[in-house]
Every structure is written in structure tokens, then in C-alpha cells.
N, C-alpha and C. Protein backbone atom coordinates (compact mmCIF):
# COMPACT_ATOMS: atom_id res chain seq x y z
N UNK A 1 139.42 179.60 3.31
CA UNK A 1 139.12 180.45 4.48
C UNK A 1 138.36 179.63 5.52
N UNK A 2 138.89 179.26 6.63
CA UNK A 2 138.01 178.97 7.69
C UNK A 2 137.15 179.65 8.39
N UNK A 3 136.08 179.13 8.52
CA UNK A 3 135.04 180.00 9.08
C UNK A 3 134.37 179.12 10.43
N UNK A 4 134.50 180.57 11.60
CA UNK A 4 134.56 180.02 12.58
C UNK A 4 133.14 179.99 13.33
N UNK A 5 132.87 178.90 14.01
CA UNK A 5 131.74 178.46 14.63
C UNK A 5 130.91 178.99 15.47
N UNK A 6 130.00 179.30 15.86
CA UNK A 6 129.38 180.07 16.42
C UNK A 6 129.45 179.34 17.47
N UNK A 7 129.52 179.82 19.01
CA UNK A 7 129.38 179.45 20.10
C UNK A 7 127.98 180.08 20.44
N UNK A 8 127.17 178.97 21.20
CA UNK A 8 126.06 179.51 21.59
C UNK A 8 125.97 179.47 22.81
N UNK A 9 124.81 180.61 23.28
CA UNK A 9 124.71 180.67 25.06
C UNK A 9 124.72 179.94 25.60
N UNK A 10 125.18 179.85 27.29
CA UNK A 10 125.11 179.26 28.00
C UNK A 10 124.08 179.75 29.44
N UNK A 11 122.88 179.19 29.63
CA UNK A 11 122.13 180.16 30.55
C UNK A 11 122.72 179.56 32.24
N UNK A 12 122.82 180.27 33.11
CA UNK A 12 123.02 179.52 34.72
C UNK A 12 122.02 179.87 35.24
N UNK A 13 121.57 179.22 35.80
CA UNK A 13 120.45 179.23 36.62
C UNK A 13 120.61 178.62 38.22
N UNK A 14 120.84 179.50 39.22
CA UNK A 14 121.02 179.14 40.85
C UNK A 14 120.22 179.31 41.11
N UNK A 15 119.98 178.43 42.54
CA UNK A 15 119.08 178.63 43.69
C UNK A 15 119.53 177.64 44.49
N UNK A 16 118.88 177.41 45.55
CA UNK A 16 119.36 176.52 46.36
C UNK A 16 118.17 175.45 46.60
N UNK A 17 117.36 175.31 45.45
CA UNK A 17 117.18 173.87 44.48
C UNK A 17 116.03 172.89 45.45
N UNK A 18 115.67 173.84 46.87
CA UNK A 18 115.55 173.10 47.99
C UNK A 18 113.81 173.04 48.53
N UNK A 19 113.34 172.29 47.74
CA UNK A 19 113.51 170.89 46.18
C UNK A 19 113.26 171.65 44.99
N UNK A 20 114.00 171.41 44.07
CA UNK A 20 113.54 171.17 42.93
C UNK A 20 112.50 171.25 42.41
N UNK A 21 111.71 171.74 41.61
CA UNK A 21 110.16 171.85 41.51
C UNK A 21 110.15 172.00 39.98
N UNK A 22 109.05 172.04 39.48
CA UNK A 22 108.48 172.11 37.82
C UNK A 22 108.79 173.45 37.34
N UNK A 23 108.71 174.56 38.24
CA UNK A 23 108.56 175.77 38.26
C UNK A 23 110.25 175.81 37.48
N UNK A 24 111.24 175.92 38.29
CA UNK A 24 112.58 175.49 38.08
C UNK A 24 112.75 174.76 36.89
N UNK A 25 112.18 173.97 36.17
CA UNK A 25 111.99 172.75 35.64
C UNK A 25 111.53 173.39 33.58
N UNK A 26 110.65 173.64 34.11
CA UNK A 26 109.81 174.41 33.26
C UNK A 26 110.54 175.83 32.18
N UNK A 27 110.91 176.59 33.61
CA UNK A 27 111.55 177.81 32.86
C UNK A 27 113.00 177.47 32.72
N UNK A 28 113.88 176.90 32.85
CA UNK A 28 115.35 176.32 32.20
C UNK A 28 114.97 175.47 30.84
N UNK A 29 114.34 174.80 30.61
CA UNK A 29 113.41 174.11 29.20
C UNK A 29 113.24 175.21 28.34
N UNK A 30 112.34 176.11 28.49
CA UNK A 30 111.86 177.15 28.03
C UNK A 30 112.64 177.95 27.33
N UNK A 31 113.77 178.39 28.43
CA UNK A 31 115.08 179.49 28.06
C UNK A 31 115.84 178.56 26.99
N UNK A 32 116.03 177.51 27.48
CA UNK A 32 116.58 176.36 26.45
C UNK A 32 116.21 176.51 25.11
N UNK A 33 115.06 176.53 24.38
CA UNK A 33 114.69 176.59 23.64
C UNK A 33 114.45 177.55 22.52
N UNK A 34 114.05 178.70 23.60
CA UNK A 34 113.80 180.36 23.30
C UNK A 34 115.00 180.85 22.77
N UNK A 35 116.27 180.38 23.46
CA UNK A 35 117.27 181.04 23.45
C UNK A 35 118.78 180.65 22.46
N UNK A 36 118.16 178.98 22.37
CA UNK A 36 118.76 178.43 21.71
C UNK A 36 119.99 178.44 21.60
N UNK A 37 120.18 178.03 23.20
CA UNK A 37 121.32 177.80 23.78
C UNK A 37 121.72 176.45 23.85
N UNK A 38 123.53 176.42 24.41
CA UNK A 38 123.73 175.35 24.06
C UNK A 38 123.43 174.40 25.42
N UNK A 39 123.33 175.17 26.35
CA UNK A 39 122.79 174.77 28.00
C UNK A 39 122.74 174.98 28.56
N UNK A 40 121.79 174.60 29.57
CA UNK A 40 121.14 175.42 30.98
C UNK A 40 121.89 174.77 31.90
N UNK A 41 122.74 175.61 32.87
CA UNK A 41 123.77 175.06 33.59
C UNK A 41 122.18 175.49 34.83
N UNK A 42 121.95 174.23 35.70
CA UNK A 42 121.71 174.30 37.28
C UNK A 42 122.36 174.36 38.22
N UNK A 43 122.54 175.46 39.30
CA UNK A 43 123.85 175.50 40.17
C UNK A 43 123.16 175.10 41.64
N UNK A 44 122.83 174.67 42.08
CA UNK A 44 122.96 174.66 43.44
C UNK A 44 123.87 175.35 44.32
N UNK A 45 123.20 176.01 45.36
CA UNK A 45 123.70 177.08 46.32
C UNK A 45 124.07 176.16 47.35
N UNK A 46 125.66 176.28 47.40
CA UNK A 46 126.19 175.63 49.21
C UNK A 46 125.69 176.30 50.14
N UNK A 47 126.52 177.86 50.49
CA UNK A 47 125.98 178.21 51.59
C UNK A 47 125.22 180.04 51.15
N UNK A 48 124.06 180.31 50.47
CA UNK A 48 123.41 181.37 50.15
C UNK A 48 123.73 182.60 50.96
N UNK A 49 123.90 183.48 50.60
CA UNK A 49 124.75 184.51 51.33
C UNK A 49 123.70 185.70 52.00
N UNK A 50 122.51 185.19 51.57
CA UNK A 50 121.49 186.56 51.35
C UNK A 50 120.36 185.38 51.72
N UNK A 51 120.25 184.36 52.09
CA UNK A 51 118.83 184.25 52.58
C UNK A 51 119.34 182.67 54.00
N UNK A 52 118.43 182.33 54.22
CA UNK A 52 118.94 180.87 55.00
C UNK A 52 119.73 179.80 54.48
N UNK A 53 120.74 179.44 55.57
CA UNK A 53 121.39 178.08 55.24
C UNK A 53 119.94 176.89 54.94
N UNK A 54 119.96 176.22 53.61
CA UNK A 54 118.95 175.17 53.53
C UNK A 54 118.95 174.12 54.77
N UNK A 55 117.72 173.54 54.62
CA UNK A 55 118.29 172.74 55.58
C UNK A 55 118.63 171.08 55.67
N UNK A 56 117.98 170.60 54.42
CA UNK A 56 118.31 169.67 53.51
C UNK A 56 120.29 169.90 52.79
N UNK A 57 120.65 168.95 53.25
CA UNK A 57 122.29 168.59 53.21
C UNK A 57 122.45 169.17 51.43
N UNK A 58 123.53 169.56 51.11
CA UNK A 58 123.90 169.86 50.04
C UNK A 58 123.80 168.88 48.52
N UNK A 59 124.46 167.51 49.40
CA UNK A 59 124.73 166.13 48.36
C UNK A 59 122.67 165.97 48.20
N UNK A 60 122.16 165.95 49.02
CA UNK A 60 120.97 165.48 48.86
C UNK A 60 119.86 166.52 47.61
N UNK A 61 120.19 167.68 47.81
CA UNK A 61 119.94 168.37 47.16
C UNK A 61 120.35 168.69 45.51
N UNK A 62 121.54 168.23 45.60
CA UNK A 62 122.25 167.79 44.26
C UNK A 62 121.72 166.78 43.66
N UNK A 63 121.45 165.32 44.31
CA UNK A 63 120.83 164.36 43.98
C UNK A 63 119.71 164.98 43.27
N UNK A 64 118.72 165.68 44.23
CA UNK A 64 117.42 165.71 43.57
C UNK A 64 117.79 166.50 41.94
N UNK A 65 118.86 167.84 41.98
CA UNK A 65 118.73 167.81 40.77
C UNK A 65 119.21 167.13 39.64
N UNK A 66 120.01 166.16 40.11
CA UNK A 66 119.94 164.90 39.41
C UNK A 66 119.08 164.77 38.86
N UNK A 67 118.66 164.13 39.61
CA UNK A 67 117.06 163.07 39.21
C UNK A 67 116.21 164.02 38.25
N UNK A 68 116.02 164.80 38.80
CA UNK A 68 115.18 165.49 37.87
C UNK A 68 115.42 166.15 36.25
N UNK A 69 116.58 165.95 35.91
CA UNK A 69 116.89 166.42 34.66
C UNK A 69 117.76 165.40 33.92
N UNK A 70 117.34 164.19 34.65
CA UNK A 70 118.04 163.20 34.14
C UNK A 70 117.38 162.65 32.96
N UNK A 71 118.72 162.68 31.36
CA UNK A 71 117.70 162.43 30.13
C UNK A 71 117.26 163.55 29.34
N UNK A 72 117.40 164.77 29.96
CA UNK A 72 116.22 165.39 29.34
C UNK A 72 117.76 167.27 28.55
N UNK A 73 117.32 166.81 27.28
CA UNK A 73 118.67 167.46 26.24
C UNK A 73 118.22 169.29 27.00
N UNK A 74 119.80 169.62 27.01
CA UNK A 74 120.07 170.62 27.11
C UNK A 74 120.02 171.12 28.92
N UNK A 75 119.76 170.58 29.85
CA UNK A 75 119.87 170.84 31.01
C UNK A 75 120.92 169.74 31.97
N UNK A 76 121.85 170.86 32.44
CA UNK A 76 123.04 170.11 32.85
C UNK A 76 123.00 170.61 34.53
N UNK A 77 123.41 169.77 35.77
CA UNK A 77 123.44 170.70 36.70
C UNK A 77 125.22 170.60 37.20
N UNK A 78 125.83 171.61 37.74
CA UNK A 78 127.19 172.02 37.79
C UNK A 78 126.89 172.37 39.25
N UNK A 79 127.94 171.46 40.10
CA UNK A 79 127.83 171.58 41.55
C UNK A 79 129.61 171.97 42.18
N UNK A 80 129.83 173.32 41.59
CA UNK A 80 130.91 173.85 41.70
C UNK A 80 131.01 175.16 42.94
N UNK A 81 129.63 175.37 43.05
CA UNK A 81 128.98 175.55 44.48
C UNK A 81 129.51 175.02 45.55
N UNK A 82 129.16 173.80 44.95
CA UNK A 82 129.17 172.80 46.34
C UNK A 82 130.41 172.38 46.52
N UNK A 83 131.73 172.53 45.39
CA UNK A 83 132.77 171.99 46.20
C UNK A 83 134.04 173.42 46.58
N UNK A 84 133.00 174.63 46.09
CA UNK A 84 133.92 175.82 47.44
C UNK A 84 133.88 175.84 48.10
N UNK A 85 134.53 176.29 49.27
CA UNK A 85 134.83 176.96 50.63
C UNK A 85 134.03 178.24 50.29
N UNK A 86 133.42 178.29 51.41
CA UNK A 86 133.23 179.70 51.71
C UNK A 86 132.05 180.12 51.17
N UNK A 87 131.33 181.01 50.94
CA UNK A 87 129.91 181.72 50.73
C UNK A 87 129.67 181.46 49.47
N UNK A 88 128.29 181.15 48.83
CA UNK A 88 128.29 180.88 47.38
C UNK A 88 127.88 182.42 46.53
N UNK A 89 129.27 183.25 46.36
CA UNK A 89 128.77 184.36 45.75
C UNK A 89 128.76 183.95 43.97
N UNK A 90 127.98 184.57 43.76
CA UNK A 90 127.07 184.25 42.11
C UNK A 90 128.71 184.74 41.47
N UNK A 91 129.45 186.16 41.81
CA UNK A 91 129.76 186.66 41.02
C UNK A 91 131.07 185.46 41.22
N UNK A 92 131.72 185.01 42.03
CA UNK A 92 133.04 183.41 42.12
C UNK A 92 132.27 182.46 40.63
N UNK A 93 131.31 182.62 41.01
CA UNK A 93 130.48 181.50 39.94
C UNK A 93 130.63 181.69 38.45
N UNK A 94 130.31 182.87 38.47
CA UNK A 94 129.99 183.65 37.39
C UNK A 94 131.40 183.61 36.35
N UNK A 95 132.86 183.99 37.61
CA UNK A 95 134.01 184.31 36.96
C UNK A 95 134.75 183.15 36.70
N UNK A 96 134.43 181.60 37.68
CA UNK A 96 135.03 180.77 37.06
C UNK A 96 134.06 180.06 35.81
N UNK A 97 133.15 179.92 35.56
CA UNK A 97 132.44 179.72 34.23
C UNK A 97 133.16 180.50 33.59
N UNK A 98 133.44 181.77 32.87
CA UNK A 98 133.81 182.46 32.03
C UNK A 98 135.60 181.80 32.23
N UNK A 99 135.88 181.52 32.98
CA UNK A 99 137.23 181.17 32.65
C UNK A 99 136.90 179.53 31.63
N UNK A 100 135.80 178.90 32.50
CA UNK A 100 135.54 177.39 31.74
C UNK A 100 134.94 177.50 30.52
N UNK A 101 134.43 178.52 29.74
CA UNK A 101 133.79 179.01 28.72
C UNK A 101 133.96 180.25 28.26
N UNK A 102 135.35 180.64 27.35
CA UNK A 102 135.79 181.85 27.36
C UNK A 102 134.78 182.19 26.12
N UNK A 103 134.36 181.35 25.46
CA UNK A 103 133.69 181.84 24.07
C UNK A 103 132.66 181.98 24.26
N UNK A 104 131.31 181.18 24.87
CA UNK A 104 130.47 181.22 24.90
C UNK A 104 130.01 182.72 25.66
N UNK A 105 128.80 183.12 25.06
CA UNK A 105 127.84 184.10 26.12
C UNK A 105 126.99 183.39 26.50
N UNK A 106 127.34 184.31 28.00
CA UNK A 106 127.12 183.71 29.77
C UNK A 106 125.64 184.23 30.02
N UNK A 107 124.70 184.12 30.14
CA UNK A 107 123.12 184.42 30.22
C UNK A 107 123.07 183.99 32.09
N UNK A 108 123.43 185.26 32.86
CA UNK A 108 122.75 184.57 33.85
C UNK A 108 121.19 185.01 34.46
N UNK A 109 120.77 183.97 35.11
CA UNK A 109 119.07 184.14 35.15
C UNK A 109 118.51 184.48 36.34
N UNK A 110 117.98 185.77 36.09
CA UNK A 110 117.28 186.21 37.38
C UNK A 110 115.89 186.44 37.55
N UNK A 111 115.10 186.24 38.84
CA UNK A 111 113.67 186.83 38.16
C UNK A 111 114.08 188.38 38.99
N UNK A 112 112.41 188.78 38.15
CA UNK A 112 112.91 190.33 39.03
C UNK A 112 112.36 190.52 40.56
N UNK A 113 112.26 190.32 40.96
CA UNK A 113 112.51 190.20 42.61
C UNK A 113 114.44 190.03 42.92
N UNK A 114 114.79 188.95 42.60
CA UNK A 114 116.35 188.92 42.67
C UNK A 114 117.03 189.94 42.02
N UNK A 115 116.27 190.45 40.73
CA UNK A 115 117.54 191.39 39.83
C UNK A 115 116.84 192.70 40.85
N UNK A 116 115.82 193.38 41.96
CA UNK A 116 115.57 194.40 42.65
C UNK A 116 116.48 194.37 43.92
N UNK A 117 116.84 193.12 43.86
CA UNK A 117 117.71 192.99 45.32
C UNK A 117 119.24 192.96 44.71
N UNK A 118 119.53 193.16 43.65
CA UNK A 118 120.89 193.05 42.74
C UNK A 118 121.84 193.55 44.03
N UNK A 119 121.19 195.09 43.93
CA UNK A 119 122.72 196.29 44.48
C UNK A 119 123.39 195.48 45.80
N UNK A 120 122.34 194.49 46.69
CA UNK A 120 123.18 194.16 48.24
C UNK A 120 123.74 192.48 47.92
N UNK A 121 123.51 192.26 46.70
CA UNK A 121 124.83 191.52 46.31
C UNK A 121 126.72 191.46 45.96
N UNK A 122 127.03 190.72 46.72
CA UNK A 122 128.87 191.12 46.69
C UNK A 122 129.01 191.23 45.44
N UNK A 123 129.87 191.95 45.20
CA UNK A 123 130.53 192.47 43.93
C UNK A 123 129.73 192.36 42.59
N UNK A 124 128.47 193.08 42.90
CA UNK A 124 127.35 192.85 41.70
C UNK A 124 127.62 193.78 40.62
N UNK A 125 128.40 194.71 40.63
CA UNK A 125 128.73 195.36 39.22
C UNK A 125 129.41 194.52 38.37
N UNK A 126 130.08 193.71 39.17
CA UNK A 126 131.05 193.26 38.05
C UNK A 126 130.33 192.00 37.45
N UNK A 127 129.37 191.36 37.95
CA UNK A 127 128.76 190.27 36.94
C UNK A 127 128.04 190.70 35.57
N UNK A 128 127.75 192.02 35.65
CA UNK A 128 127.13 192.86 33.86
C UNK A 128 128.58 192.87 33.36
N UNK A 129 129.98 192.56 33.82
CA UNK A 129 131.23 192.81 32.46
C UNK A 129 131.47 191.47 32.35
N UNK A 130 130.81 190.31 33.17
CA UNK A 130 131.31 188.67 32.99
C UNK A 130 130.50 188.37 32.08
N UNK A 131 128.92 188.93 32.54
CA UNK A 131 128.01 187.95 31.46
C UNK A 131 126.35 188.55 31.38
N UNK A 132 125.68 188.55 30.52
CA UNK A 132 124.63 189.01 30.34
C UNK A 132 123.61 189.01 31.51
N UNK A 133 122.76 189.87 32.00
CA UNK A 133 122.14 189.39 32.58
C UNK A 133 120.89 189.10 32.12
N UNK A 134 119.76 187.83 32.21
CA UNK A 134 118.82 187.77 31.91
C UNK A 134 117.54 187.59 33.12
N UNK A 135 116.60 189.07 32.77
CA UNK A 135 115.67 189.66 33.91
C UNK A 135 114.21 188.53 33.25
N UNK A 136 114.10 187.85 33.81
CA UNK A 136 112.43 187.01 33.75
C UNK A 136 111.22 187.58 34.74
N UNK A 137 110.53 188.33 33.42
CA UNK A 137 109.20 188.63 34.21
C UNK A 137 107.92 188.29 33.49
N UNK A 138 107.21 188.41 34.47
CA UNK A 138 106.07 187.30 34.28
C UNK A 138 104.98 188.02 33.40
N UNK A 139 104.91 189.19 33.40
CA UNK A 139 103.80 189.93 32.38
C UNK A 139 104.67 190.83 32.31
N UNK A 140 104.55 191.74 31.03
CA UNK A 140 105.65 192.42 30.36
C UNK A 140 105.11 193.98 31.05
N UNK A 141 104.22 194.24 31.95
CA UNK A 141 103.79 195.63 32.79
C UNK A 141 104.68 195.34 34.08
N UNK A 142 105.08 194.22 34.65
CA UNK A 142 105.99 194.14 35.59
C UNK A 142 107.38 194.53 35.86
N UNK A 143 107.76 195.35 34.63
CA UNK A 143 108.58 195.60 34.81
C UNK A 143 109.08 196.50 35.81
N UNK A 144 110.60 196.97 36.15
CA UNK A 144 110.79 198.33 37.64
C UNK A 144 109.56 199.54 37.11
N UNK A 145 109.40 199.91 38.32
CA UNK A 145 108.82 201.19 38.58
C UNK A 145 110.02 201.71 38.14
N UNK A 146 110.01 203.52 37.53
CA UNK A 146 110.78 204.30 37.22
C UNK A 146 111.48 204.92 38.47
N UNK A 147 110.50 204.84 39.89
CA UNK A 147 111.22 205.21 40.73
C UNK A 147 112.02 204.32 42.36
N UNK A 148 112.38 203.07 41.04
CA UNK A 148 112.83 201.81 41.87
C UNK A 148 114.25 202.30 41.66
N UNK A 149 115.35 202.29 42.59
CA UNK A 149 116.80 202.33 42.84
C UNK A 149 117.30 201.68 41.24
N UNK A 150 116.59 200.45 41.15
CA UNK A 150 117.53 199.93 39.83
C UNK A 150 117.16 199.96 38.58
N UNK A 151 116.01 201.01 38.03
CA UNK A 151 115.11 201.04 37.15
C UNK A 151 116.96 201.63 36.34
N UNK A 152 117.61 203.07 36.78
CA UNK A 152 118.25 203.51 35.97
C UNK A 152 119.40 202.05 35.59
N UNK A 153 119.71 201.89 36.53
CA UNK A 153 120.66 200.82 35.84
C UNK A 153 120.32 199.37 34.95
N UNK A 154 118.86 199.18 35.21
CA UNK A 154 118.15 198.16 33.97
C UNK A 154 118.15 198.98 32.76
N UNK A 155 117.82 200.39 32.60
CA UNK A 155 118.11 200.93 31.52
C UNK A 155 119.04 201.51 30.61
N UNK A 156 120.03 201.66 31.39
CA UNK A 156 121.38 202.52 30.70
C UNK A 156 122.57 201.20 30.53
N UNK A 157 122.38 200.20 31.66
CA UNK A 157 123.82 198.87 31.86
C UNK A 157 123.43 198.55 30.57
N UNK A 158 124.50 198.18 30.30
CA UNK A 158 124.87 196.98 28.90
C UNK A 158 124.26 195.43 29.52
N UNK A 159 124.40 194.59 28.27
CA UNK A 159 124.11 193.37 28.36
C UNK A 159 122.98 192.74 29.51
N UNK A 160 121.69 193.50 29.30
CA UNK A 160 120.70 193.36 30.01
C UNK A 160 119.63 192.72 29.01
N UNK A 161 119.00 192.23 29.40
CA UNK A 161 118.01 191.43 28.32
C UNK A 161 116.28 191.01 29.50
N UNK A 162 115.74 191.58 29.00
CA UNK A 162 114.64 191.27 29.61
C UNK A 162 113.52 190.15 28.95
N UNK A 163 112.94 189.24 29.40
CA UNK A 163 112.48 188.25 28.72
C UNK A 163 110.91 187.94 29.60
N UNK A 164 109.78 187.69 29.30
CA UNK A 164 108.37 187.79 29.51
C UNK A 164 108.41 186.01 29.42
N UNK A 165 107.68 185.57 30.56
CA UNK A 165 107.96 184.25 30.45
C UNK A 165 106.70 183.71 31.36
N UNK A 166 105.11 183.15 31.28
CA UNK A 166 104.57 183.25 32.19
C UNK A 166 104.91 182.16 33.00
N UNK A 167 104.96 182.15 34.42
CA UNK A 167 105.53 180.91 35.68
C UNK A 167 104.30 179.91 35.61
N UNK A 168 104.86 179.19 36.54
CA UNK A 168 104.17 178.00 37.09
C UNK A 168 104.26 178.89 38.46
N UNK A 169 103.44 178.43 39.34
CA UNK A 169 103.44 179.54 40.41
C UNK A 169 103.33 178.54 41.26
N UNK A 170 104.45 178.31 41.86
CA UNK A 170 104.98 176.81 42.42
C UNK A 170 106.13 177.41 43.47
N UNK A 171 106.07 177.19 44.86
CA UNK A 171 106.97 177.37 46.01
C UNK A 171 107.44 176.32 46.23
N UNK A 172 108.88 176.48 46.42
CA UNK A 172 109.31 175.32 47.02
C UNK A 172 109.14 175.24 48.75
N UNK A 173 109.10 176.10 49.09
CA UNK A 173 108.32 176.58 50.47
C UNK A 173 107.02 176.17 51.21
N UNK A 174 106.22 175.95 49.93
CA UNK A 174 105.15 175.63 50.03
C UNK A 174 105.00 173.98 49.85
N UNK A 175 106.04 173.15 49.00
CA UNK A 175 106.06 171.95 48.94
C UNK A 175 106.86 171.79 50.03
N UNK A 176 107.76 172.03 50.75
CA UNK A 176 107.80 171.59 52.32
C UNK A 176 107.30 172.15 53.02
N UNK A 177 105.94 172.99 53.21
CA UNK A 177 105.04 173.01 54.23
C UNK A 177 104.27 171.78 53.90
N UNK A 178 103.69 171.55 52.82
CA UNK A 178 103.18 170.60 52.23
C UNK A 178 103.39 169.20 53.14
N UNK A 179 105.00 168.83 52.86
CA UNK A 179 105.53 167.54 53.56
C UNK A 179 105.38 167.25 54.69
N UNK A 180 105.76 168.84 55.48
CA UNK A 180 105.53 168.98 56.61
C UNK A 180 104.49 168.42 57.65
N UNK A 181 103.43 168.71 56.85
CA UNK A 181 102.11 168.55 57.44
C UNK A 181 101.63 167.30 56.87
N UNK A 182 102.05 166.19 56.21
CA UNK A 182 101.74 165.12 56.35
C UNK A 182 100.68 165.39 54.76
N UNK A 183 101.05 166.33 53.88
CA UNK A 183 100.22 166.01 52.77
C UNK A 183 101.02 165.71 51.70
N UNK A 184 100.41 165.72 50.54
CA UNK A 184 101.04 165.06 49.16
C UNK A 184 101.25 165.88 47.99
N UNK A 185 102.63 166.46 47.90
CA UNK A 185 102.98 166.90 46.87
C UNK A 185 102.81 166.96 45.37
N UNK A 186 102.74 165.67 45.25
CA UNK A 186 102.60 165.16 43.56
C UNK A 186 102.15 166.11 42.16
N UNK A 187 103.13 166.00 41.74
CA UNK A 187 102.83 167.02 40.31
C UNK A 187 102.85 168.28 40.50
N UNK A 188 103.57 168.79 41.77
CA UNK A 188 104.35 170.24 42.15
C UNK A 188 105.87 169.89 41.59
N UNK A 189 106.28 168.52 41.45
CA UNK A 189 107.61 168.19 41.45
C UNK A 189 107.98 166.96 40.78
N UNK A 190 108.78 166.90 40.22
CA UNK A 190 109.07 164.95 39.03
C UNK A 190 108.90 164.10 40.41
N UNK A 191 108.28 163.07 39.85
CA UNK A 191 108.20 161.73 40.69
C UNK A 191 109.79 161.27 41.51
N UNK A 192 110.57 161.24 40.45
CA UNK A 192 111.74 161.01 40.70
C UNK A 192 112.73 161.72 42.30
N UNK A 193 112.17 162.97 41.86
CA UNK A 193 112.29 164.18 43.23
C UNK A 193 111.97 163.49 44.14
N UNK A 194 110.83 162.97 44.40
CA UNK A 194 109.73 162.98 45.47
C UNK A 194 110.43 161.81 45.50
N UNK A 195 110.74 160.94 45.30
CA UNK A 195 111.03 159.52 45.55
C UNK A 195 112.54 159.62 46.56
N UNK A 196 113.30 160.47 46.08
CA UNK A 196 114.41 160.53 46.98
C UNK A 196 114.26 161.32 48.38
N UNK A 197 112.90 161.88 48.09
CA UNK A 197 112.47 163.10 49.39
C UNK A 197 111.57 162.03 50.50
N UNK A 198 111.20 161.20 50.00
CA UNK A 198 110.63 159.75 50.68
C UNK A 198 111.63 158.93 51.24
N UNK A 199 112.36 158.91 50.09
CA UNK A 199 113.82 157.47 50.60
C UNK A 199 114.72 157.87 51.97
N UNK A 200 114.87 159.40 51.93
CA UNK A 200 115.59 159.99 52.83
C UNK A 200 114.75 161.06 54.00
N UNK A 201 113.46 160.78 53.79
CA UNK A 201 112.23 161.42 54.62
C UNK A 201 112.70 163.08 55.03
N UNK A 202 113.39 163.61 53.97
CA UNK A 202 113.26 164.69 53.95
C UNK A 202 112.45 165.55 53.71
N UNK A 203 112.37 167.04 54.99
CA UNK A 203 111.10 167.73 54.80
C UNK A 203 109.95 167.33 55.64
N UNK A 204 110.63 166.10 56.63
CA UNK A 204 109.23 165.32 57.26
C UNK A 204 109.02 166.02 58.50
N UNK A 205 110.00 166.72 58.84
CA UNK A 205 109.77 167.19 60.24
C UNK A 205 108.95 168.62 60.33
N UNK A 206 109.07 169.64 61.43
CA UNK A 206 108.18 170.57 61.43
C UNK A 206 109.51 171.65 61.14
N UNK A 207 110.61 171.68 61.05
CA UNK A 207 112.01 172.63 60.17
C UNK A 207 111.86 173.23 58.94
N UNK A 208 110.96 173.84 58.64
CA UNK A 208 110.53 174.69 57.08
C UNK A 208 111.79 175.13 56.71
């Protein structure tokens, strides 16, 4: 009798990476481990549909997550983002992974601020029938208010998983105001980061 192999999770983790930080860094490690998965896919966002075009170039931004997870088991970054046309909706993302990984379960990662803004995402019902969603909050009282729009659907949807995870409380916002102003990042972000954010003096101007 053959007996067949267990496929283990796969977590995705987007943003638009813009930089890279420990914070980012930290909790894909973490889930890695916790979850005992087989990998933390990093996606980089081409063009974010729901907040600003970055303003750091796409390739450059890829680089950094290069650099930064370079070596280090179980974190992979997938820049399939970056070679669509057109708006980077999670749920395109979502459906070609599940075509590239029909076996594995799909863990995708939200904190809850993003999973409260779920409903004015394109075609957000249908990413709970592609793949799990996983809600990261930071103290386990944070969870929805009962009289938040998406409290009923965190409670009744399938394949919801809520996970208590405390942050690094780290902006990437704040490390390019940081640059901005002519100060020094260091140990908000891998050396490696910072070295390509130097090489290419990105972040140097007053463009937050």
C-alpha cells in the first residue's frame, strides 16, 4: 500500500516590501516555524490597488527582498506580481499559486487592519474557497469588535485561522522618513537592505 505524503503549508505573505524591514522579516520566520510549513512565499506588490503606487522601482524592491532572505531556510520571495499587467489583485495571486500548488494548503497572511479592510478588496470572497486565511494579531483581546462589518464573517467563514503573534513595531514609513531626513536606520532593517538603499540612494529625497 502506498502511503501518500503529506503536503505542507504554504504561507504568502504581500506587501509592497517598500523596504523590507525585520518586522516583515521576523513574522514570515515565525509563521515558518509555528506552522511548519514548507514556505513563506514573499510577494511583492507591482501596482497596489488600495493604497499608493511605491515609489522605489519594482526590480529595486525585489532586490532588497533578495538580499534580505538570502540563505536563510524556508523563506522564498515570488515576483509574479511583478511580471503581470495590470493591478496586483491578491485574489490573480492567490488563484495562480493554487494552480502552481494544487496540493499544498495556501495560508494567506493578513494582519487585522488588512483582514478589516477585506470587504473593498476585488473579488475577496473568493480568496476563503482558494486558501486559508491567516488573521495575525498582536494580543489575543484585539480581536473584531462584535459590531465591526466583518466580525460575522471572521466567525461563521470557513478556513479562517487566527494566530497571536507579538510585532516588532517597525514602519517602513518611518524608515524612509528616517532616510529622508538624513538619519540612520540601522537595525530597523538587514544590513544587506540598507546597503542596496545606499548603492542606489534610495529614499534620499524628500518623496515619502
Amino acid at each position: 500500500m502506498t502511503v501518500q505524503k503529506e503536503h505542507k503549508p504554504i504561507g504568502i505573505l504581500g506587501g509592497t516590501f517598500n523596504p523590507i524591514h525585520h518586522g516583515h522579516l521576523r513574522l514570515a520566520l515565525e509563521l515558518y516555524e509555528r506552522l511548519d510549513c514548507e514556505k513563506i512565499l514573499l510577494i511583492p506588490s507591482a501596482r497596489p490597488p488600495h493604497r499608493e503606487q511605491p515609489t522605489v522601482s519594482c526590480q529595486h524592491r525585489l532586490e532588497m527582498v533578495q538580499s534580505a532572505i538570502f540563505g536563510v531556510t524556508g523563506l522564498s520571495v515570488d515576483d509574479r506580481e511583478l511580471r503581470r499587467k495590470g493591478p496586483s489583485y491578491m485574489v490573480d495571486t492567490v488563484s495562480s499559486l493554487r494552480d502552481d500548488y494544487p496540493q499544498n494548503p495556501l495560508y494567506l497572511i493578513l494582519g487585522l487592519d488588512a483582514f478589516m479592510g477585506l470587504s473593498h478588496w476585488y473579488q475577496w470572497k473568493r480568496l476563503v474557497h482558494l486558501t486559508h486565511l491567516l488573521v495575525i494579531v498582536r494580543r489575543p483581546e484585539s480581536v473584531l469588535s462584535p459590531k465591526h462589518p466583518m466580525s460575522e464573517f471572521l466567525n461563521n467563514a470557513p478556513n479562517i485561522r487566527i494566530e497571536d503573534i507579538p510585532g516588532l513595531n517597525i514602519s517602513a514609513t518611518h524608515i524612509r522618513c528616517l532616510i529622508a531626513a538624513g538619519k540612520n536606520p540601522r537595525y530597523l532593517l538587514p544590513n544587506a537592505v540598507l546597503n542596496i538603499i545606499n548603492t542606489y540612494q534610495l529614499y534620499h529625497d524628500n518623496i515619502i
